[in-house]
PDB file of N, CA and C in Angstrom:
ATOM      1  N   UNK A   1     -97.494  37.972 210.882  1.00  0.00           N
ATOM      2  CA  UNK A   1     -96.472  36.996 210.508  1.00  0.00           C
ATOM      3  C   UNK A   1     -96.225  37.090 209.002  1.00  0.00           C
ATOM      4  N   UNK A   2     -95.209  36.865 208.501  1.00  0.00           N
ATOM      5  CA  UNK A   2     -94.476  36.865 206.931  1.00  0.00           C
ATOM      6  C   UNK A   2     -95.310  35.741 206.542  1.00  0.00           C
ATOM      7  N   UNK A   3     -95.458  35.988 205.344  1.00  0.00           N
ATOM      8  CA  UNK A   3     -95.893  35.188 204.716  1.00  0.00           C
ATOM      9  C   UNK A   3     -95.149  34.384 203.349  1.00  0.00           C
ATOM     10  N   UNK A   4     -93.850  34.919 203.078  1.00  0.00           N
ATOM     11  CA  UNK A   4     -93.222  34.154 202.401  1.00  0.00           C
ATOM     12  C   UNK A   4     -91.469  34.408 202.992  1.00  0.00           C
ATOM     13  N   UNK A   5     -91.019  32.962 201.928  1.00  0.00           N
ATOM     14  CA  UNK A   5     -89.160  33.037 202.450  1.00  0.00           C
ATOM     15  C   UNK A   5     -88.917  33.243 200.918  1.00  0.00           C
ATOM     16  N   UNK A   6     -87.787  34.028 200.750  1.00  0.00           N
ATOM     17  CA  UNK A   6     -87.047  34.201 199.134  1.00  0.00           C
ATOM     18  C   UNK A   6     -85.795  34.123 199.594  1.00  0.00           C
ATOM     19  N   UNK A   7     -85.457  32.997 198.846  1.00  0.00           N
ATOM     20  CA  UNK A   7     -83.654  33.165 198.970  1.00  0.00           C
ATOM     21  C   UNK A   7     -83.082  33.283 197.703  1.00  0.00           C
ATOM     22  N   UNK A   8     -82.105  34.226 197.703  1.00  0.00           N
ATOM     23  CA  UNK A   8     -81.581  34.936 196.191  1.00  0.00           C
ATOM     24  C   UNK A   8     -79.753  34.160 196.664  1.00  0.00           C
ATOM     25  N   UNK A   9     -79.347  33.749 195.487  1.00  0.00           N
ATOM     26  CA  UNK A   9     -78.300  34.196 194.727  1.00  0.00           C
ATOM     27  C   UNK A   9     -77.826  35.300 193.948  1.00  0.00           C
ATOM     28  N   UNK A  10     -77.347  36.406 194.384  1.00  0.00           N
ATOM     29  CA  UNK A  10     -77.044  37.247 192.919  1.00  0.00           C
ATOM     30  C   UNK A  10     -75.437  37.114 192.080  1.00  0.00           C
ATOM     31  N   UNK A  11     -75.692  37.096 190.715  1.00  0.00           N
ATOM     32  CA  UNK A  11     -74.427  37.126 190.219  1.00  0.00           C
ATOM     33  C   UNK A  11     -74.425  38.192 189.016  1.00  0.00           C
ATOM     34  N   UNK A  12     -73.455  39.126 189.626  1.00  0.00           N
ATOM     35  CA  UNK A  12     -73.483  39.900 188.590  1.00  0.00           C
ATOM     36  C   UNK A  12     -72.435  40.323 187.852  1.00  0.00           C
ATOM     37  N   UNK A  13     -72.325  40.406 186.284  1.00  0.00           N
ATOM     38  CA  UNK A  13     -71.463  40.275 185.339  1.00  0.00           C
ATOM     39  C   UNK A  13     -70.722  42.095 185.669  1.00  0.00           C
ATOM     40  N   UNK A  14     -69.985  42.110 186.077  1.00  0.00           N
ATOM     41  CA  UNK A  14     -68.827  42.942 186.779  1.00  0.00           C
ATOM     42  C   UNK A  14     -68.520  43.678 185.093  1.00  0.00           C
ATOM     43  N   UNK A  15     -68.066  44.784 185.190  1.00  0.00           N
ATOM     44  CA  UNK A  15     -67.786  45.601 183.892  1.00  0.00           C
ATOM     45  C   UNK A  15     -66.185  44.982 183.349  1.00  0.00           C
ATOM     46  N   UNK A  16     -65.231  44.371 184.012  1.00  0.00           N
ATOM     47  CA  UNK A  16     -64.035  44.189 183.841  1.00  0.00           C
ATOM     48  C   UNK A  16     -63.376  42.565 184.336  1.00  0.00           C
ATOM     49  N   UNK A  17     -64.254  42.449 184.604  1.00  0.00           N
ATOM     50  CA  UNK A  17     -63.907  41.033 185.484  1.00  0.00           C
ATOM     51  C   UNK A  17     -64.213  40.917 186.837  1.00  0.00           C
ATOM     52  N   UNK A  18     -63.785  42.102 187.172  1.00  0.00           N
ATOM     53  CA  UNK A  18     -63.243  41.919 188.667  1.00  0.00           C
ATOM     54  C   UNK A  18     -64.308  40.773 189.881  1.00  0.00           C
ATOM     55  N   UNK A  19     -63.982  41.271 190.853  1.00  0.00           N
ATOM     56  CA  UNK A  19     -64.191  40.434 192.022  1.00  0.00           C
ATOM     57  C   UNK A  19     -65.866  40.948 192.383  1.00  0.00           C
ATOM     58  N   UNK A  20     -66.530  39.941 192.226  1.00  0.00           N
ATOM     59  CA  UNK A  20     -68.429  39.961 192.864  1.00  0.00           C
ATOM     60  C   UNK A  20     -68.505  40.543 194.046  1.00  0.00           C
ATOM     61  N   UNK A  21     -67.623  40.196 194.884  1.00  0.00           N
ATOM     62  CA  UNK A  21     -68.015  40.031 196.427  1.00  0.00           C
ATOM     63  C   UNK A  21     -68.431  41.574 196.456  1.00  0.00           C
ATOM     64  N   UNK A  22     -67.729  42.406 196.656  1.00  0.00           N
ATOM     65  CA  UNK A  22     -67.934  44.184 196.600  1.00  0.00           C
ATOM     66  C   UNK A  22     -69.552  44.114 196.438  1.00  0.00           C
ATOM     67  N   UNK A  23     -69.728  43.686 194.999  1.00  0.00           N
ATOM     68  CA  UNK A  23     -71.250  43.801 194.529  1.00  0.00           C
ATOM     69  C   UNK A  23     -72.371  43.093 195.301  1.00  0.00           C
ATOM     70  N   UNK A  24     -71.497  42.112 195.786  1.00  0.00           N
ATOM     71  CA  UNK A  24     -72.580  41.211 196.723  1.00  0.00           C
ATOM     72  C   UNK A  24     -72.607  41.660 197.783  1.00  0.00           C
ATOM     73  N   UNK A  25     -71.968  42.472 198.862  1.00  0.00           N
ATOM     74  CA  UNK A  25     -71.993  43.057 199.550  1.00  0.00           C
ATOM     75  C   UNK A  25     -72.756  44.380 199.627  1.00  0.00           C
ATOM     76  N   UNK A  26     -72.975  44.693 198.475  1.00  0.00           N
ATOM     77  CA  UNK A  26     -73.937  46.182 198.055  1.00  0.00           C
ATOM     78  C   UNK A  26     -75.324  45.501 197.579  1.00  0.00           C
ATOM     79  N   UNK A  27     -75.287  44.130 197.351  1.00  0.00           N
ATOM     80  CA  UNK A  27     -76.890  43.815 197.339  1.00  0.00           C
ATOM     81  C   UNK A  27     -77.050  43.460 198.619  1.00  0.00           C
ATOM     82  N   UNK A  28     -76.622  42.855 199.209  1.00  0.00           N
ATOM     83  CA  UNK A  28     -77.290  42.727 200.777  1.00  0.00           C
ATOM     84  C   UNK A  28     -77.450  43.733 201.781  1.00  0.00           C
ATOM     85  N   UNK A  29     -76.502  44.917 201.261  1.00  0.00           N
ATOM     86  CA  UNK A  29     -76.561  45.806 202.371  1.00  0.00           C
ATOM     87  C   UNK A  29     -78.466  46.376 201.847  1.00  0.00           C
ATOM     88  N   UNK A  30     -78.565  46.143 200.933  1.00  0.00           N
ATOM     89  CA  UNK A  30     -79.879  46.671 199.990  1.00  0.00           C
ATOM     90  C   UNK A  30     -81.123  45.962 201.071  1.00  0.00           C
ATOM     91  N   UNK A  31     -81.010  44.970 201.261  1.00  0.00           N
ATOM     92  CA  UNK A  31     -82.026  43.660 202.318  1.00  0.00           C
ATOM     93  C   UNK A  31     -81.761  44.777 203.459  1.00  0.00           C
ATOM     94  N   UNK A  32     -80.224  44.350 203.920  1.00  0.00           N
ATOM     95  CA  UNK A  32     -80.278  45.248 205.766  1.00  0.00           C
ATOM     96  C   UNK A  32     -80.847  46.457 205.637  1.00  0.00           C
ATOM     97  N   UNK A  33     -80.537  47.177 204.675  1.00  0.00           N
ATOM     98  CA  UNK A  33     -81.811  48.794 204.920  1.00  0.00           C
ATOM     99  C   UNK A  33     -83.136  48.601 204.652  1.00  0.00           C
ATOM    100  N   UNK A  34     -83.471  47.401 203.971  1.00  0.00           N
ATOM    101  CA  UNK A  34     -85.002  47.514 203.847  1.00  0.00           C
ATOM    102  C   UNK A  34     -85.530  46.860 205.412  1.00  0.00           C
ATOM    103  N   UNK A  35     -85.134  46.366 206.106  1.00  0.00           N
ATOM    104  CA  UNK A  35     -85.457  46.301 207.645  1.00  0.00           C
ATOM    105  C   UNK A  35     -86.231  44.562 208.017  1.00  0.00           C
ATOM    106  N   UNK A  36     -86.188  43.977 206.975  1.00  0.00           N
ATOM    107  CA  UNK A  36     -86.110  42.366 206.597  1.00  0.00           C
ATOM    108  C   UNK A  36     -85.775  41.562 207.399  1.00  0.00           C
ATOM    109  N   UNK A  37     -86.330  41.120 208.420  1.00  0.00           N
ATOM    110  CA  UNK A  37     -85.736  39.596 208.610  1.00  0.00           C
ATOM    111  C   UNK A  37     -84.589  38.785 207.813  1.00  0.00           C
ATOM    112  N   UNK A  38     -83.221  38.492 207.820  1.00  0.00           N
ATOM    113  CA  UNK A  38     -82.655  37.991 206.797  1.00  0.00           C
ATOM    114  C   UNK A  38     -81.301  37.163 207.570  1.00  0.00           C
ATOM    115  N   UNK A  39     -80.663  36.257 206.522  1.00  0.00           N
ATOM    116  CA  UNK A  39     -80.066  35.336 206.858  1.00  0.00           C
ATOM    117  C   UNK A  39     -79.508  34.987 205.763  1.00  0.00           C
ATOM    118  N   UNK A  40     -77.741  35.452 205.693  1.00  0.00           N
ATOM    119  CA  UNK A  40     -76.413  35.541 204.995  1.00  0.00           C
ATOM    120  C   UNK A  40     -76.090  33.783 204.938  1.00  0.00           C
ATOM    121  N   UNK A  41     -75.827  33.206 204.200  1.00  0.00           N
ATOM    122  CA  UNK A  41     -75.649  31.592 204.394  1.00  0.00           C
ATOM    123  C   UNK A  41     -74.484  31.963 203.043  1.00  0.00           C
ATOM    124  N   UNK A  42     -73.951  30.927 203.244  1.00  0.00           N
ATOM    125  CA  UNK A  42     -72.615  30.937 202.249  1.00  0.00           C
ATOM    126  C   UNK A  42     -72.783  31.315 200.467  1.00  0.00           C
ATOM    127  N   UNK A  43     -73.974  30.089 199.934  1.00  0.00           N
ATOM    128  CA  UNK A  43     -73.831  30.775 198.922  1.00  0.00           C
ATOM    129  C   UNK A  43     -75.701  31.448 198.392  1.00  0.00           C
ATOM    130  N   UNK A  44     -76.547  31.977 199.469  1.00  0.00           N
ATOM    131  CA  UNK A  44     -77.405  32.755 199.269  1.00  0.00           C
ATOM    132  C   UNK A  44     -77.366  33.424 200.712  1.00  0.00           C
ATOM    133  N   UNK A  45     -78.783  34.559 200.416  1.00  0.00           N
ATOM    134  CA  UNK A  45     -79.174  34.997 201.734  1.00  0.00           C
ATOM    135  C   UNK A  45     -80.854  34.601 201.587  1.00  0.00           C
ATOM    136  N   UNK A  46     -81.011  34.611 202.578  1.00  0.00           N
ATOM    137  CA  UNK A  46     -82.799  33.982 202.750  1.00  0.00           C
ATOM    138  C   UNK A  46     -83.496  35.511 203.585  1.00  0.00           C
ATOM    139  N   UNK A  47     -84.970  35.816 202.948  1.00  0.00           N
ATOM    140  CA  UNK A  47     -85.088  36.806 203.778  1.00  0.00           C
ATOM    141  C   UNK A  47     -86.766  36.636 203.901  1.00  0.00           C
ATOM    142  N   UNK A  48     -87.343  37.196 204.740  1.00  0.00           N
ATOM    143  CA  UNK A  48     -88.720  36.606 205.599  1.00  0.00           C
ATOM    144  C   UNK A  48     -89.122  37.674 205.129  1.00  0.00           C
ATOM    145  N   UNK A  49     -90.529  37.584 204.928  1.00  0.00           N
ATOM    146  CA  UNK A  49     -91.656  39.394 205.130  1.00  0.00           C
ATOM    147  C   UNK A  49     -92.454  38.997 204.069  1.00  0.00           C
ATOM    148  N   UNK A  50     -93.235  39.827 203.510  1.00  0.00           N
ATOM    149  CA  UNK A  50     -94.588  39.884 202.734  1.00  0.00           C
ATOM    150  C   UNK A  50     -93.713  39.481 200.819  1.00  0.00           C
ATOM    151  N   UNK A  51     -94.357  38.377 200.538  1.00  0.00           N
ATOM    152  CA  UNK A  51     -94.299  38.318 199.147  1.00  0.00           C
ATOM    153  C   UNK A  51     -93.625  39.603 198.340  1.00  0.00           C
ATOM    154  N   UNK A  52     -95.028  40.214 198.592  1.00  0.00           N
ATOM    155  CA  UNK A  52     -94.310  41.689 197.271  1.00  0.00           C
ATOM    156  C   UNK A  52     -93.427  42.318 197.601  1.00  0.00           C
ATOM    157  N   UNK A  53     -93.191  42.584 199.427  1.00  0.00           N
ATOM    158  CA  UNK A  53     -91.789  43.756 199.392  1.00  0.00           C
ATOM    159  C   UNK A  53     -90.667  42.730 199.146  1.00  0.00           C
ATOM    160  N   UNK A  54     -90.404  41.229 199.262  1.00  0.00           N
ATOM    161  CA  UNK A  54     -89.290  41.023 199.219  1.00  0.00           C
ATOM    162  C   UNK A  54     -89.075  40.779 197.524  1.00  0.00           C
ATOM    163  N   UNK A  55     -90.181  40.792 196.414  1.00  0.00           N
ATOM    164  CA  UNK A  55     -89.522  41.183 195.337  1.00  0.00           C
ATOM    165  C   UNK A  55     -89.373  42.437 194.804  1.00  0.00           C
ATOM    166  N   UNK A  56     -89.672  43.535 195.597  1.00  0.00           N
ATOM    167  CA  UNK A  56     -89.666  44.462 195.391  1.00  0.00           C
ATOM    168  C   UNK A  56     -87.925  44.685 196.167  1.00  0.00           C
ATOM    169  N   UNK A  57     -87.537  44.142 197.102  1.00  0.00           N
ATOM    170  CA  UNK A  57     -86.357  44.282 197.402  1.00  0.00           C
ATOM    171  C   UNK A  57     -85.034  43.547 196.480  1.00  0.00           C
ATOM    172  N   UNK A  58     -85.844  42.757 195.270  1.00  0.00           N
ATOM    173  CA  UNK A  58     -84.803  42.032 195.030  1.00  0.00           C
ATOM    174  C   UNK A  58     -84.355  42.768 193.883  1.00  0.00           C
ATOM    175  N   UNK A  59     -85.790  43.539 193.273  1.00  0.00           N
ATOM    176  CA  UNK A  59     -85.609  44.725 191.801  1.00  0.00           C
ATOM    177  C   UNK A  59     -84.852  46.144 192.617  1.00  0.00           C
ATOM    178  N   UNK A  60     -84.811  46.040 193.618  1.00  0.00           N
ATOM    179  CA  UNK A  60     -83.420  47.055 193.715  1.00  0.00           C
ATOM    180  C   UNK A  60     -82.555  46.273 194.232  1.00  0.00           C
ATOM    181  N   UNK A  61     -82.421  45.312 194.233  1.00  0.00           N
ATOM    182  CA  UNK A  61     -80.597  44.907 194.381  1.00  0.00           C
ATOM    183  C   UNK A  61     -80.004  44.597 192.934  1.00  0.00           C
ATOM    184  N   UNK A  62     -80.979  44.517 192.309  1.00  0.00           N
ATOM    185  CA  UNK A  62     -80.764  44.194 190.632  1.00  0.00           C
ATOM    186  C   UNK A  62     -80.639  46.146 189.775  1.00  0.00           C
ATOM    187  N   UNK A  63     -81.421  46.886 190.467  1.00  0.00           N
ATOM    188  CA  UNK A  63     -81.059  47.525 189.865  1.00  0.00           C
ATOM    189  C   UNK A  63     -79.663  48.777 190.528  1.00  0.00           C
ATOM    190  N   UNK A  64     -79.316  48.404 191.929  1.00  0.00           N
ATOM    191  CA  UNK A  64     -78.459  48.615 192.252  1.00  0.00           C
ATOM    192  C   UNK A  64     -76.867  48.065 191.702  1.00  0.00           C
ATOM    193  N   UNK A  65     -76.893  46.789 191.144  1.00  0.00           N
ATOM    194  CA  UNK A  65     -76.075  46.396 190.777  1.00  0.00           C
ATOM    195  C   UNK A  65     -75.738  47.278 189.001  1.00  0.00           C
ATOM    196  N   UNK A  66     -76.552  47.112 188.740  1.00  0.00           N
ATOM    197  CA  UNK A  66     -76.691  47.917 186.915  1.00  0.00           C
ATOM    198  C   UNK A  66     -76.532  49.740 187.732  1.00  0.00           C
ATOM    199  N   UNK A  67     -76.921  50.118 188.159  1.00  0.00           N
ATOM    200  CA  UNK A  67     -76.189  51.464 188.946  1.00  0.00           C
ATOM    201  C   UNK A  67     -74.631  51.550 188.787  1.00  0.00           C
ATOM    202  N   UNK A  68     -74.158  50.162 189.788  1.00  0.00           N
ATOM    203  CA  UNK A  68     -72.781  50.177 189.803  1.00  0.00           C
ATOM    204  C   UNK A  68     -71.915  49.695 188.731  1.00  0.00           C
ATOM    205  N   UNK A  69     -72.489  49.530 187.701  1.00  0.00           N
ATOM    206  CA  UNK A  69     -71.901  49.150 185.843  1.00  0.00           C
ATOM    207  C   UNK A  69     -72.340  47.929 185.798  1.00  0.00           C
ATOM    208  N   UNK A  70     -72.822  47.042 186.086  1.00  0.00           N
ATOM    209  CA  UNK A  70     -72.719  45.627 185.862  1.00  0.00           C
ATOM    210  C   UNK A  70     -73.564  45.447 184.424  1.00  0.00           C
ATOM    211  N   UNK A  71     -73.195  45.145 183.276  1.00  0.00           N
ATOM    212  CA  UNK A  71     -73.392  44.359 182.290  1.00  0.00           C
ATOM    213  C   UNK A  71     -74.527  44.022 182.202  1.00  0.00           C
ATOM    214  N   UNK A  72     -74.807  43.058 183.238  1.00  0.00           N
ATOM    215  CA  UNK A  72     -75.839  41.936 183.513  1.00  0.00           C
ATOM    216  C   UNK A  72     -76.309  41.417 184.756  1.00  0.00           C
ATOM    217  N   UNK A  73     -77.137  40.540 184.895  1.00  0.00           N
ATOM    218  CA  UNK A  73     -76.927  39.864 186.531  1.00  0.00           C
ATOM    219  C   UNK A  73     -78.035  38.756 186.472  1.00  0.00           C
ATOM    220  N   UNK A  74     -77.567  38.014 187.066  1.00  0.00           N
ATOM    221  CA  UNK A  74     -78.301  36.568 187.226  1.00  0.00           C
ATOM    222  C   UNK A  74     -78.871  36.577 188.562  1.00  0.00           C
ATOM    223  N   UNK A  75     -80.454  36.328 188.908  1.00  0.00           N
ATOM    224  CA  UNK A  75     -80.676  36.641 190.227  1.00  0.00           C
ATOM    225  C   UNK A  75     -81.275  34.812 190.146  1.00  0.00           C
ATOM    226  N   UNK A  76     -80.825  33.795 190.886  1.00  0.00           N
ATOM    227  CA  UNK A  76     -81.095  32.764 190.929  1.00  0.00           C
ATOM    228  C   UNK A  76     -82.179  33.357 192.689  1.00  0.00           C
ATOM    229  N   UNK A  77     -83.648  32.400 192.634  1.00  0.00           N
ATOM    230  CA  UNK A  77     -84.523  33.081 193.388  1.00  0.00           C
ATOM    231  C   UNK A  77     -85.173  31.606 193.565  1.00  0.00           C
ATOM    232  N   UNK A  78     -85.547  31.058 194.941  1.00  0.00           N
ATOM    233  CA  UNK A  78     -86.133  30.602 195.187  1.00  0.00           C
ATOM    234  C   UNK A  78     -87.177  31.002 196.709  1.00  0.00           C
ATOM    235  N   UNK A  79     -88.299  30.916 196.021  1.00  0.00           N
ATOM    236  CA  UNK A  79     -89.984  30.978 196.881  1.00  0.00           C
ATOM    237  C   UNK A  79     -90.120  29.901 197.931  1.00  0.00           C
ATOM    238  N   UNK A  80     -90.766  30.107 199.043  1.00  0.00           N
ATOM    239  CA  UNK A  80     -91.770  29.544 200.362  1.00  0.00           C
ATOM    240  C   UNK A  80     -92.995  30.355 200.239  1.00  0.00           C
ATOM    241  N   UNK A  81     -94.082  30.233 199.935  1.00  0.00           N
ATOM    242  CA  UNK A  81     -95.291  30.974 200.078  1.00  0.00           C
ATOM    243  C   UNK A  81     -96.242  30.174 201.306  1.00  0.00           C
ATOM    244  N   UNK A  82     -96.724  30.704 201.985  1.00  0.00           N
ATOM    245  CA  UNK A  82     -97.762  30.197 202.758  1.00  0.00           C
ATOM    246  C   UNK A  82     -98.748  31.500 203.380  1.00  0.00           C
ATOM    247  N   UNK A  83     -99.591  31.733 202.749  1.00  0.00           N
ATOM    248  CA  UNK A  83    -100.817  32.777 203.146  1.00  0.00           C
ATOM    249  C   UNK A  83    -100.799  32.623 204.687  1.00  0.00           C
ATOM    250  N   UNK A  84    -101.022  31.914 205.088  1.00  0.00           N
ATOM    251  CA  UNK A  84    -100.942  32.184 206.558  1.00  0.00           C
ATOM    252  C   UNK A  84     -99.878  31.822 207.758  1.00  0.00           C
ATOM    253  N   UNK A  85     -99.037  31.811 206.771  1.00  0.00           N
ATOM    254  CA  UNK A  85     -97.858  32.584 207.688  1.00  0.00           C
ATOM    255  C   UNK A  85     -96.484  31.516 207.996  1.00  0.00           C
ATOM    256  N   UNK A  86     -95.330  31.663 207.994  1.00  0.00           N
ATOM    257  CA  UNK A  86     -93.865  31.306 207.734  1.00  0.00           C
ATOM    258  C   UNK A  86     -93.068  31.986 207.955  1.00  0.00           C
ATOM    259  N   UNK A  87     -91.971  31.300 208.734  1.00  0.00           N
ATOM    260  CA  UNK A  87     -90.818  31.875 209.369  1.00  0.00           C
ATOM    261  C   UNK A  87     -89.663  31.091 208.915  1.00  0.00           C
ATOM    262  N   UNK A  88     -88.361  31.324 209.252  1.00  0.00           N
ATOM    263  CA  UNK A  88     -87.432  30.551 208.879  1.00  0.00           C
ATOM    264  C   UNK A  88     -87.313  29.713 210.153  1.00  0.00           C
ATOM    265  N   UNK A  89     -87.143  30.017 211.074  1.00  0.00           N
ATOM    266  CA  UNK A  89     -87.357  29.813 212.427  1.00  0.00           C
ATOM    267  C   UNK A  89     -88.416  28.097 212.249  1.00  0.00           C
ATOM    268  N   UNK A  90     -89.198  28.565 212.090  1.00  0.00           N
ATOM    269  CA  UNK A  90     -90.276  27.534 211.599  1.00  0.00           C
ATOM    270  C   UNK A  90     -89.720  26.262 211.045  1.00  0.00           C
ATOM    271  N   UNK A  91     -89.122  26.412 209.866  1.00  0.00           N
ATOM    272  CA  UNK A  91     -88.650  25.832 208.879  1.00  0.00           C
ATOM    273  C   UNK A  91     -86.933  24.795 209.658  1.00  0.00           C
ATOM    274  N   UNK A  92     -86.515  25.431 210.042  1.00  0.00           N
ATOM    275  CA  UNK A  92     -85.130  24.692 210.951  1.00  0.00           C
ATOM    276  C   UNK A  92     -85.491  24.450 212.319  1.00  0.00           C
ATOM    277  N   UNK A  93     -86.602  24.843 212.883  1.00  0.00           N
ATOM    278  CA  UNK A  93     -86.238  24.836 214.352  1.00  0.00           C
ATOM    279  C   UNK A  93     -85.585  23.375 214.873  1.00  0.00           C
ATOM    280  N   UNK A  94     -86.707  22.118 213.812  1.00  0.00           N
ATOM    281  CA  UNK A  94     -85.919  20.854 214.063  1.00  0.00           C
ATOM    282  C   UNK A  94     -84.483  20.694 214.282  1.00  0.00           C
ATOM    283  N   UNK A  95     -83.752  21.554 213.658  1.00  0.00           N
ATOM    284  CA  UNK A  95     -82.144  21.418 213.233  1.00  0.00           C
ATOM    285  C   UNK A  95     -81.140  22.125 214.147  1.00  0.00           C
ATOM    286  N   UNK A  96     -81.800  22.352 215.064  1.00  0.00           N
ATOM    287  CA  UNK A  96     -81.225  23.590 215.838  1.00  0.00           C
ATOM    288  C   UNK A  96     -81.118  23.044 217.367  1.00  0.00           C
TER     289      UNK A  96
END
């Protein structure tokens, strides 16, 4: 069982202005290939699995974004830790 939830915001400072979404769409596709449990919500995605790979997934969506020119990037990140074990599932089933 996972042992932690990370849900990211990314915002990243675009070389010209333009439009995030593209970029936000190239960080999440970054989650779907790493093979993650995950969950797209309007303004984050939440993703399940072991502490270290999911920050290890979040330093390549950060450095995927600086790949694609970005300036900068703001990764707003919030933690669930529980050593023995957490689901999202867990967490809403009440709501469902």
């Amino acid at each position: 069982m996972a042992n932690a939830l990370v849900s990211i915001q990314i915002i990243p400072k675009t070389k010209n202005g333009e439009d995030v979404i593209p970029y936000v769409d190239a960080a999440i596709a970054i989650i779907d290939q790493s093979g993650v449990k995950y969950q797209v919500n309007p303004l984050e995605t939440t993703m399940e699995g072991e502490l270290s790979e999911l920050f290890a997934i979040i330093e390549k969506m950060n450095d995927e974004m600086v790949a694609q020119g970005c300036k900068s990037i703001i990764s707003q990140v919030k933690v669930v830790y529980k050593p023995e074990g957490i689901s999202m599932d867990t967490l809403t089933e009440k709501y469902r």
